[in-house]
Each structure stands twice: as structure tokens, then as C-alpha cells.
PDB file of N, CA and C in Angstrom:
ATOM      1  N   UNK A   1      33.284   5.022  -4.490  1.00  0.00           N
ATOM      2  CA  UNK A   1      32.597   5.787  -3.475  1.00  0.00           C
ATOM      3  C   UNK A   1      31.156   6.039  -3.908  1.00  0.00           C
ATOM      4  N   UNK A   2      30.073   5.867  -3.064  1.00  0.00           N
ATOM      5  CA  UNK A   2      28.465   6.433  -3.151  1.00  0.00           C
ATOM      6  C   UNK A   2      28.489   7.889  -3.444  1.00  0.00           C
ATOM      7  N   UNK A   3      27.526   8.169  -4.080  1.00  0.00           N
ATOM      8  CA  UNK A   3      27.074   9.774  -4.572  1.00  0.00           C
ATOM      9  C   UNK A   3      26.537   9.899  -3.126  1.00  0.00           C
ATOM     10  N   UNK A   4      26.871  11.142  -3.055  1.00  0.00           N
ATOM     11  CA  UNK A   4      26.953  11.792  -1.584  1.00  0.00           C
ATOM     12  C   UNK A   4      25.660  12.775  -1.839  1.00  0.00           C
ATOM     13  N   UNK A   5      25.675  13.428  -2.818  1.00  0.00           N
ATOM     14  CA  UNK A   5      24.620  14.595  -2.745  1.00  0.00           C
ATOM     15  C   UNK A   5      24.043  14.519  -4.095  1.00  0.00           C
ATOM     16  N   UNK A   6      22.199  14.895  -4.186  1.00  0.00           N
ATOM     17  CA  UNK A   6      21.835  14.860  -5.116  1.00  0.00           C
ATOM     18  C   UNK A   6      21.478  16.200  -5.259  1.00  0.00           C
ATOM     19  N   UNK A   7      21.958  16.498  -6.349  1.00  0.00           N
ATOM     20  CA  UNK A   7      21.472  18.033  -6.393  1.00  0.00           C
ATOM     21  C   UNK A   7      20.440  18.300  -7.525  1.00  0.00           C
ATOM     22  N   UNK A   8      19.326  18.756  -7.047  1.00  0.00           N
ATOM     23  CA  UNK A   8      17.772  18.448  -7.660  1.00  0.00           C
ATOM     24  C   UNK A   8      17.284  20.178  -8.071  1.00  0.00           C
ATOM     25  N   UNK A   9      17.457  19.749  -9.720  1.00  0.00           N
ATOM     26  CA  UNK A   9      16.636  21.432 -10.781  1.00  0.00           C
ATOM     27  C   UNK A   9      15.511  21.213 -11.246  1.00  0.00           C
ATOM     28  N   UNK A  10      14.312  21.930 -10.577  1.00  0.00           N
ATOM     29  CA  UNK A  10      13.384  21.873 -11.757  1.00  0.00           C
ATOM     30  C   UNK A  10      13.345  22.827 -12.218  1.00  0.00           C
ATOM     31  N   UNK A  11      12.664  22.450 -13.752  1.00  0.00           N
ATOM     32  CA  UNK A  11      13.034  23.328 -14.784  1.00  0.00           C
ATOM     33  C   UNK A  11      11.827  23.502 -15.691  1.00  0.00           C
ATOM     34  N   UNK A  12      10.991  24.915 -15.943  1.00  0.00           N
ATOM     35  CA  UNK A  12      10.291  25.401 -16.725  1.00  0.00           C
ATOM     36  C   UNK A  12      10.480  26.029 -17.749  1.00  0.00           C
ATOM     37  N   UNK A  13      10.768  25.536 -18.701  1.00  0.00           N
ATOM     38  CA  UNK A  13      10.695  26.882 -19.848  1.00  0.00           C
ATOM     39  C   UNK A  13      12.107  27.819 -20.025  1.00  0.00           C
ATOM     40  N   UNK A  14      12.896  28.243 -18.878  1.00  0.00           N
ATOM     41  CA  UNK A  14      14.106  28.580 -18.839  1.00  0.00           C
ATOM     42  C   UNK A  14      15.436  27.857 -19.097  1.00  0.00           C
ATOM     43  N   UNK A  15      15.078  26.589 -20.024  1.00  0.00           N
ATOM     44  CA  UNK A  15      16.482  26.161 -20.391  1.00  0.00           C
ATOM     45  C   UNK A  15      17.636  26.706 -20.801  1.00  0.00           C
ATOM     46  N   UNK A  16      17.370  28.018 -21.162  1.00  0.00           N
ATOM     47  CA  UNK A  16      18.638  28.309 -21.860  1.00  0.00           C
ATOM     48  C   UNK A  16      19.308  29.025 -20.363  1.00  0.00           C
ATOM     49  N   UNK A  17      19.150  28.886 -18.978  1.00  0.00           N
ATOM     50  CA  UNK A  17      19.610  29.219 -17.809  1.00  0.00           C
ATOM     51  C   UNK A  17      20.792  28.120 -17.641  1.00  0.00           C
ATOM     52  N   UNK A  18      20.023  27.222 -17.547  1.00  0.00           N
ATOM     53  CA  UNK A  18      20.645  25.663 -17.302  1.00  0.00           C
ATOM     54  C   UNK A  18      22.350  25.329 -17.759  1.00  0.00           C
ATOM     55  N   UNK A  19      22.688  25.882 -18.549  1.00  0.00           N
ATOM     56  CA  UNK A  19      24.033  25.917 -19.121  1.00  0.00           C
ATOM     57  C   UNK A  19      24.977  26.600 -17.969  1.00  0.00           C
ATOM     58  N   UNK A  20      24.709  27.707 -17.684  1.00  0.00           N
ATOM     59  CA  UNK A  20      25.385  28.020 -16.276  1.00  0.00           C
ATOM     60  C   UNK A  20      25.618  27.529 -15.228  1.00  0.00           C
ATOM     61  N   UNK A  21      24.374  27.136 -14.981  1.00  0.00           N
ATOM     62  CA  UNK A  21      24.361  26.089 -13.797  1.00  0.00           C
ATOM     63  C   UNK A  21      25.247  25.277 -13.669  1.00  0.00           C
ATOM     64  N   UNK A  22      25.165  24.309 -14.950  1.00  0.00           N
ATOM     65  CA  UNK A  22      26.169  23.579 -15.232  1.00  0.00           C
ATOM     66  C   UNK A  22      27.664  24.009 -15.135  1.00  0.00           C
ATOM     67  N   UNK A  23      27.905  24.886 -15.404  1.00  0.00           N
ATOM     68  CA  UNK A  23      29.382  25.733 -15.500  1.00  0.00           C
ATOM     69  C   UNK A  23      29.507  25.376 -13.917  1.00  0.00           C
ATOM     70  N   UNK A  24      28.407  26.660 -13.141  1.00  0.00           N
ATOM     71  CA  UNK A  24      29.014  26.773 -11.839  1.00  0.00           C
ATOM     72  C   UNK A  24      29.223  25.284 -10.956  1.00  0.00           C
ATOM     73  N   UNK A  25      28.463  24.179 -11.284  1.00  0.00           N
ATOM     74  CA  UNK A  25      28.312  22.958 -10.611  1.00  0.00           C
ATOM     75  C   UNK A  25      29.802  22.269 -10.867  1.00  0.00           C
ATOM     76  N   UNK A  26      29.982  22.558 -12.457  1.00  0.00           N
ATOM     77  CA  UNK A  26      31.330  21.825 -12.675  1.00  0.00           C
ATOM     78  C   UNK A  26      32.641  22.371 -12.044  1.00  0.00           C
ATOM     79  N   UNK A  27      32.622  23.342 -11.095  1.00  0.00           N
ATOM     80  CA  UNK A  27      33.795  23.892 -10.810  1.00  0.00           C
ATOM     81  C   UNK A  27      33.541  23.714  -8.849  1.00  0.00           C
ATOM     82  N   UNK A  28      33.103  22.756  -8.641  1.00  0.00           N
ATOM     83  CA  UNK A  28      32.818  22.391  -7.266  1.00  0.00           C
ATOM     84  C   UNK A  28      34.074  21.570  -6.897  1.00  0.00           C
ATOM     85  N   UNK A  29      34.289  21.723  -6.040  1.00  0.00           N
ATOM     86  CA  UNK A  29      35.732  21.330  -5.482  1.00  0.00           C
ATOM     87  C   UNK A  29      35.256  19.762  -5.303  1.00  0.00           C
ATOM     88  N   UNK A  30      33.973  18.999  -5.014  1.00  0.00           N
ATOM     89  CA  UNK A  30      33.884  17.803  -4.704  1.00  0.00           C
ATOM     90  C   UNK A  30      33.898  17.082  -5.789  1.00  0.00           C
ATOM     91  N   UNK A  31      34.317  15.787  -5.742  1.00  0.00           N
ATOM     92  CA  UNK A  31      34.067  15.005  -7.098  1.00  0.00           C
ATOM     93  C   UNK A  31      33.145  14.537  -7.647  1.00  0.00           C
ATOM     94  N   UNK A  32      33.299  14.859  -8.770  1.00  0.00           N
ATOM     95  CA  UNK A  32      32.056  14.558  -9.804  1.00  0.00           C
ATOM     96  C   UNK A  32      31.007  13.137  -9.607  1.00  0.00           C
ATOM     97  N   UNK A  33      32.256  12.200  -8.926  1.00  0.00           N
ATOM     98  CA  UNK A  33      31.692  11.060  -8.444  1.00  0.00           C
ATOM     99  C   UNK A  33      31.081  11.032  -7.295  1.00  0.00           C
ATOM    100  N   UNK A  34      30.808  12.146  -6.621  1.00  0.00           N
ATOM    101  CA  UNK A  34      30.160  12.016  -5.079  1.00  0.00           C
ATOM    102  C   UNK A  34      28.935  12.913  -5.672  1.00  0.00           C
ATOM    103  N   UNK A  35      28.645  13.321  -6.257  1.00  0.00           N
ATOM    104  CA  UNK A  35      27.077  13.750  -6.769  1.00  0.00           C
ATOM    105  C   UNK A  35      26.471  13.779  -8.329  1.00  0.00           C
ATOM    106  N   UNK A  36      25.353  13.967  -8.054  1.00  0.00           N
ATOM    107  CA  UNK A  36      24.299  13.671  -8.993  1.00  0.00           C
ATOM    108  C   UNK A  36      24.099  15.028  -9.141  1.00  0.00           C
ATOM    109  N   UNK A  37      23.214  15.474 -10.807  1.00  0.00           N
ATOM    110  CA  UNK A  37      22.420  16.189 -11.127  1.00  0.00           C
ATOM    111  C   UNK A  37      21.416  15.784 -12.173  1.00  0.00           C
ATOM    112  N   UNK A  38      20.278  15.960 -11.134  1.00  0.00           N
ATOM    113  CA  UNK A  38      19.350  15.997 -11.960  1.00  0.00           C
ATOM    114  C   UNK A  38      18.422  17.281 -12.475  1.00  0.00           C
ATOM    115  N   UNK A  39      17.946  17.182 -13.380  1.00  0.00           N
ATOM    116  CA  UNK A  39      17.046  18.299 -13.999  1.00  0.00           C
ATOM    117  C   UNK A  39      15.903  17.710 -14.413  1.00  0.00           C
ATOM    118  N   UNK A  40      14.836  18.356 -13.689  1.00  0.00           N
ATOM    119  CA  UNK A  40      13.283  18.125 -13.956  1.00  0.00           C
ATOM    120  C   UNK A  40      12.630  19.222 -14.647  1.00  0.00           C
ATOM    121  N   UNK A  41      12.128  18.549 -15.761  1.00  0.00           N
ATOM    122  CA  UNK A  41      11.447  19.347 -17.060  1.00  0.00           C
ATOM    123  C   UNK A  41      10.165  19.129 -15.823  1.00  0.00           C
ATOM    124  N   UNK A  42       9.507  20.566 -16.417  1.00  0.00           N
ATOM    125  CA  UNK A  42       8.241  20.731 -15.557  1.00  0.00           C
ATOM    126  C   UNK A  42       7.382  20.920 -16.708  1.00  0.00           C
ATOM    127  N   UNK A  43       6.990  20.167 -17.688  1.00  0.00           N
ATOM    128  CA  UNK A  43       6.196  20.363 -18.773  1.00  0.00           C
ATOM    129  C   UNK A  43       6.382  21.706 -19.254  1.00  0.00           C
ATOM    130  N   UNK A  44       7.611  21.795 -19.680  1.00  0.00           N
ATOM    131  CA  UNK A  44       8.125  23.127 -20.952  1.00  0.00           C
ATOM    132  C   UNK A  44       7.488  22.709 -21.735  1.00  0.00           C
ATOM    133  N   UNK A  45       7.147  23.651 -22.678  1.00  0.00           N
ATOM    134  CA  UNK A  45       6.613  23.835 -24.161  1.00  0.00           C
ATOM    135  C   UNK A  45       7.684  24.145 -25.420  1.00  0.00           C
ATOM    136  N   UNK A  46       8.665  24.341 -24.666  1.00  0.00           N
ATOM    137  CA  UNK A  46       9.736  24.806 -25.346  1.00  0.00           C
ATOM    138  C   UNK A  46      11.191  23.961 -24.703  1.00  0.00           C
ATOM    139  N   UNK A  47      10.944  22.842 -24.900  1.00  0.00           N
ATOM    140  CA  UNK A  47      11.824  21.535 -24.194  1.00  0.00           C
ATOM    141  C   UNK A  47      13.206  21.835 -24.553  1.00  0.00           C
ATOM    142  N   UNK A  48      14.323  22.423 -24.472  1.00  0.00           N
ATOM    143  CA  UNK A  48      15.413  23.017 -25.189  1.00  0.00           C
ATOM    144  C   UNK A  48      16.610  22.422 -24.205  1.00  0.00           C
ATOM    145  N   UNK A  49      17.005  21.545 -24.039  1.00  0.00           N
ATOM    146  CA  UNK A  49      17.930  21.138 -22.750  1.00  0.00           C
ATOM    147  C   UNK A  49      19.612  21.361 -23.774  1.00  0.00           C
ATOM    148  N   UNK A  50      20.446  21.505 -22.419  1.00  0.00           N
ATOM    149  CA  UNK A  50      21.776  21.480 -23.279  1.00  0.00           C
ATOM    150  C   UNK A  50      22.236  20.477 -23.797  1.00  0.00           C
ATOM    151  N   UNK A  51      22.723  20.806 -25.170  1.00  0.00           N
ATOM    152  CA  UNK A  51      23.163  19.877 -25.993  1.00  0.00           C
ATOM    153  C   UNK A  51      24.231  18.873 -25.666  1.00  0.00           C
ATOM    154  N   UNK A  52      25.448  19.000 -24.895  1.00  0.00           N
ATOM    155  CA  UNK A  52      25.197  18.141 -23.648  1.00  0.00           C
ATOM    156  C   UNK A  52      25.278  18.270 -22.186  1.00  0.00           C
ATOM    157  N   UNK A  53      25.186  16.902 -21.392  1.00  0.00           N
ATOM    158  CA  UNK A  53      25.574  17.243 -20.244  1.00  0.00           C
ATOM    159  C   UNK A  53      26.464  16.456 -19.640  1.00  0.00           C
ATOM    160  N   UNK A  54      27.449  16.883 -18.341  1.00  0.00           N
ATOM    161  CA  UNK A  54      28.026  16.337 -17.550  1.00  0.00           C
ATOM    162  C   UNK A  54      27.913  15.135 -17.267  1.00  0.00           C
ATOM    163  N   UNK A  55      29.114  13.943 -17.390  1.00  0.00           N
ATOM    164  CA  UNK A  55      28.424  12.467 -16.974  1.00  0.00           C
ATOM    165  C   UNK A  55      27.266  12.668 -15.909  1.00  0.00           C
ATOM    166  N   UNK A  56      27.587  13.197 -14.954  1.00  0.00           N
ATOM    167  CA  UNK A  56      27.059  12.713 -13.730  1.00  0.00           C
ATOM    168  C   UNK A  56      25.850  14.145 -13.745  1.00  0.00           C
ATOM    169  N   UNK A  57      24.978  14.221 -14.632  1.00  0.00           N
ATOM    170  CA  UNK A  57      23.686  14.474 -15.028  1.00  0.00           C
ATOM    171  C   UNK A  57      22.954  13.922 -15.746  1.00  0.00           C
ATOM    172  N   UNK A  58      21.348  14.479 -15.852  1.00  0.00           N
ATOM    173  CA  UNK A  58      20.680  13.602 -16.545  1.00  0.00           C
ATOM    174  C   UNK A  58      19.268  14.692 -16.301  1.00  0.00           C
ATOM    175  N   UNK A  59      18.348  14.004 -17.178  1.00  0.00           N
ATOM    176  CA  UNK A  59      17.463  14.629 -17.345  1.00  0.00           C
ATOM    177  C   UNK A  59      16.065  14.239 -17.285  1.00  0.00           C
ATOM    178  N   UNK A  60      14.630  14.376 -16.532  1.00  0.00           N
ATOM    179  CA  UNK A  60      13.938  13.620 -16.154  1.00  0.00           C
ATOM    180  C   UNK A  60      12.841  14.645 -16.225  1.00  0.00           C
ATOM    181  N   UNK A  61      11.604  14.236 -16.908  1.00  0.00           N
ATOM    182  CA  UNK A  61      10.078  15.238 -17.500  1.00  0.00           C
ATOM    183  C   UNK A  61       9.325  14.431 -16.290  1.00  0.00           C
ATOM    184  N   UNK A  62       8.425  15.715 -15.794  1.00  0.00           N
ATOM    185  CA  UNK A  62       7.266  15.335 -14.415  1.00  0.00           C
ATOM    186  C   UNK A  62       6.163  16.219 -15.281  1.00  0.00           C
ATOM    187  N   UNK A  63       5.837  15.317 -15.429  1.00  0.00           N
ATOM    188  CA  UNK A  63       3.822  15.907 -16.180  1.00  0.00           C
ATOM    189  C   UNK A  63       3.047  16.289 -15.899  1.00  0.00           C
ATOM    190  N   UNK A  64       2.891  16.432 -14.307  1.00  0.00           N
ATOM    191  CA  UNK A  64       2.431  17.223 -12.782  1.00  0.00           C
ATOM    192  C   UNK A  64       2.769  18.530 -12.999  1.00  0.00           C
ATOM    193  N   UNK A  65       1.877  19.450 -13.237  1.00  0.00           N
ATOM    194  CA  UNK A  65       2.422  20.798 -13.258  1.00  0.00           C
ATOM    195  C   UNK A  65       2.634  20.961 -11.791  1.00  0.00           C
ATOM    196  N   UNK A  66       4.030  22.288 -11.502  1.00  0.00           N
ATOM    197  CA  UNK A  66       4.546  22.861 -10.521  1.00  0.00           C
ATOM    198  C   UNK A  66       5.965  22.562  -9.861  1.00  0.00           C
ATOM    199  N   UNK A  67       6.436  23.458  -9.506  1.00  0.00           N
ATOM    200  CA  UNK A  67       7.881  23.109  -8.880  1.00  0.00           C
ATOM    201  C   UNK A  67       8.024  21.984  -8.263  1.00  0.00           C
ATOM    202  N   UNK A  68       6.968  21.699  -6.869  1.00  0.00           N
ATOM    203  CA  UNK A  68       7.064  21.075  -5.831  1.00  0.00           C
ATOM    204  C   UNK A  68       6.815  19.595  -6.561  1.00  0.00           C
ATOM    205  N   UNK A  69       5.848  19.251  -7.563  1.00  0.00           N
ATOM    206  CA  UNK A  69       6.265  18.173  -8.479  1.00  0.00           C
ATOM    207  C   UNK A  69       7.083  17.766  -8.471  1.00  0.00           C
ATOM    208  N   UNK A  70       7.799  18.569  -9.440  1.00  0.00           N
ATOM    209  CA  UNK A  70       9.015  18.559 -10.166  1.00  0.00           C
ATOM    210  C   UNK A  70      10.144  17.868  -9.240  1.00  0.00           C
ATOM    211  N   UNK A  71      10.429  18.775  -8.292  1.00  0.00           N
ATOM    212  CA  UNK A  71      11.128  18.533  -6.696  1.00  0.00           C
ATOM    213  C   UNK A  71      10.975  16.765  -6.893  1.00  0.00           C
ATOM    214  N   UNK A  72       9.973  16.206  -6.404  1.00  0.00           N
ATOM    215  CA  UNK A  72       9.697  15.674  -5.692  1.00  0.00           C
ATOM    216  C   UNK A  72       9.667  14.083  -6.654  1.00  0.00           C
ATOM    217  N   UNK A  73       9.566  14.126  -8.358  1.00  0.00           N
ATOM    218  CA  UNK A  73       9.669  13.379  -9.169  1.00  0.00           C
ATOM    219  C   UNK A  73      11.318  13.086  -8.664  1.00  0.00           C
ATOM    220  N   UNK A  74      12.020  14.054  -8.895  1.00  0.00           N
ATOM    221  CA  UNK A  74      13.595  13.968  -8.874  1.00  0.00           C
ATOM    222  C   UNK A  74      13.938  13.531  -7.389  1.00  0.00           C
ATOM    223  N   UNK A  75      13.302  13.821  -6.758  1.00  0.00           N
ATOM    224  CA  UNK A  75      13.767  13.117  -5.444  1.00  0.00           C
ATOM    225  C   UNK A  75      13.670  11.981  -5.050  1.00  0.00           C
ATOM    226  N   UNK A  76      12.581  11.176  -5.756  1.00  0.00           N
ATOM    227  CA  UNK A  76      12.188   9.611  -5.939  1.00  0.00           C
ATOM    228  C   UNK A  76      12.995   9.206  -6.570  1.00  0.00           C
ATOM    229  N   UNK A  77      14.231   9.392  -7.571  1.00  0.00           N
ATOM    230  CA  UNK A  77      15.050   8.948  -8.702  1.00  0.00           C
ATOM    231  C   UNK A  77      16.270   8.933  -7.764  1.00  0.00           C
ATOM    232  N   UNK A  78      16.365  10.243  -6.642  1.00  0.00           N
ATOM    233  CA  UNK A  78      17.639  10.575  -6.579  1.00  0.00           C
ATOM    234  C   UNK A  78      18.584   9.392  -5.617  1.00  0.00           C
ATOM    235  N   UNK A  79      19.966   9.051  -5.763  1.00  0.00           N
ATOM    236  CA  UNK A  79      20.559   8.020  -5.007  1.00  0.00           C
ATOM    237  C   UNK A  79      21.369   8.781  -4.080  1.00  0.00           C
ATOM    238  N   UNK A  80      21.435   9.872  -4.042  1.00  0.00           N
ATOM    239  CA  UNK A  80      22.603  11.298  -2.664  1.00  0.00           C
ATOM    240  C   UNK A  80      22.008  10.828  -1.374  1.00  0.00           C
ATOM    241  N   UNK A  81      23.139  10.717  -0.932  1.00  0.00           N
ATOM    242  CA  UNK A  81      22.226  10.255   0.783  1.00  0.00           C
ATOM    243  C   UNK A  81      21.674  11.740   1.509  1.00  0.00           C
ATOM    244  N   UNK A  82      22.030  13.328   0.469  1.00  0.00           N
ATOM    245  CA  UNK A  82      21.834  14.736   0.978  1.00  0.00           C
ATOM    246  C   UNK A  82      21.145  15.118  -0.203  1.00  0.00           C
ATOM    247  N   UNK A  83      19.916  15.745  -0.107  1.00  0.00           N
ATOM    248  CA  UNK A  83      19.459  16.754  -1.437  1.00  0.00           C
ATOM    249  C   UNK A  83      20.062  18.008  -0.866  1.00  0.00           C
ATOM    250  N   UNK A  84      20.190  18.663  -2.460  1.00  0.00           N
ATOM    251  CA  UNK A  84      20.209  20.216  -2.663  1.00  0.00           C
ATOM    252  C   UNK A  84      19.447  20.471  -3.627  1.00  0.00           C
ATOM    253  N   UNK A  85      18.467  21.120  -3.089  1.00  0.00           N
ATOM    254  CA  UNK A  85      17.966  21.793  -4.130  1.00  0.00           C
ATOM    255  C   UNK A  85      18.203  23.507  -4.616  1.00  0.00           C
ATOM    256  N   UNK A  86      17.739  23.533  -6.043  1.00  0.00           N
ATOM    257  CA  UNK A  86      18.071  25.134  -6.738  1.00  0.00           C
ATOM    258  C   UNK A  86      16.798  25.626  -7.171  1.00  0.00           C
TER     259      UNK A  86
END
């Protein structure tokens, strides 16, 4: 089956948030195989990502300062025929 939804984080400086996320994403009733996560480093200074992640994540740096960057790097990558963004 195609990844159905891409679900798109950018991410500043607050990595140590990101671990939750992950928690709450992994307990989604849909299958792991119908979406994506990606996480967009927004030029942290303090690059700290979780040690690991979920197959069906991954992790992607936009050198463009700002959210809407960030957004928008990950949305060029993403294969979900639906974004969600957080």
C-alpha cells in the first residue's frame, strides 16, 4: 500500500520535545505503512535528535531560517498523497 499521509515537524532547538511526539504518533491506529514522518531541523545549534527513530521516520536539515522553510523543504521530500502538519 502507498503512504497515505505525510506528517511534516519542523524543528528548532526543541529536540528533546520530539521523543513524545514520537510516542503519541506511534500509537495511531493507522499503519505505520500508510505514513511518513518527517522532521525538519531548522538550523538548531544544538542538533540533538532521538537516538532513534521509527522506521517510517527520518530526518531532514533546511538552512533557510524559519518554520515556513522548514514546512516547505519537507514537503518537497514528502511522498503522502495528505500533509499534516505539527
Amino acid at each position: 500500500m502507498a503512504i497515505r499521509f505525510s506528517v511534516i515537524v519542523p524543528v528548532y532547538e526543541q529536540w528533546h520535545l520530539v521523543p513524545a511526539l514520537l510516542a503519541c504518533l506511534e500509537r495511531q491506529t493507522l499503519p505505520k505503512s500508510r505514513f511518513e514522518i518527517i522532521l525538519a531541523d531548522n538550523g538548531s545549534t544544538h542538533f540533538a535528535p532521538p537516538a532513534s527513530l521509527p522506521a517510517n521516520a527520518r530526518i531532514i536539515v533546511c538552512e533557510v531560517p524559519g518554520s515556513y522553510a522548514a514546512r516547505n523543504a519537507a514537503a518537497a521530500i514528502a511522498t503522502g498523497d495528505w500533509f499534516a502538519f505539527t
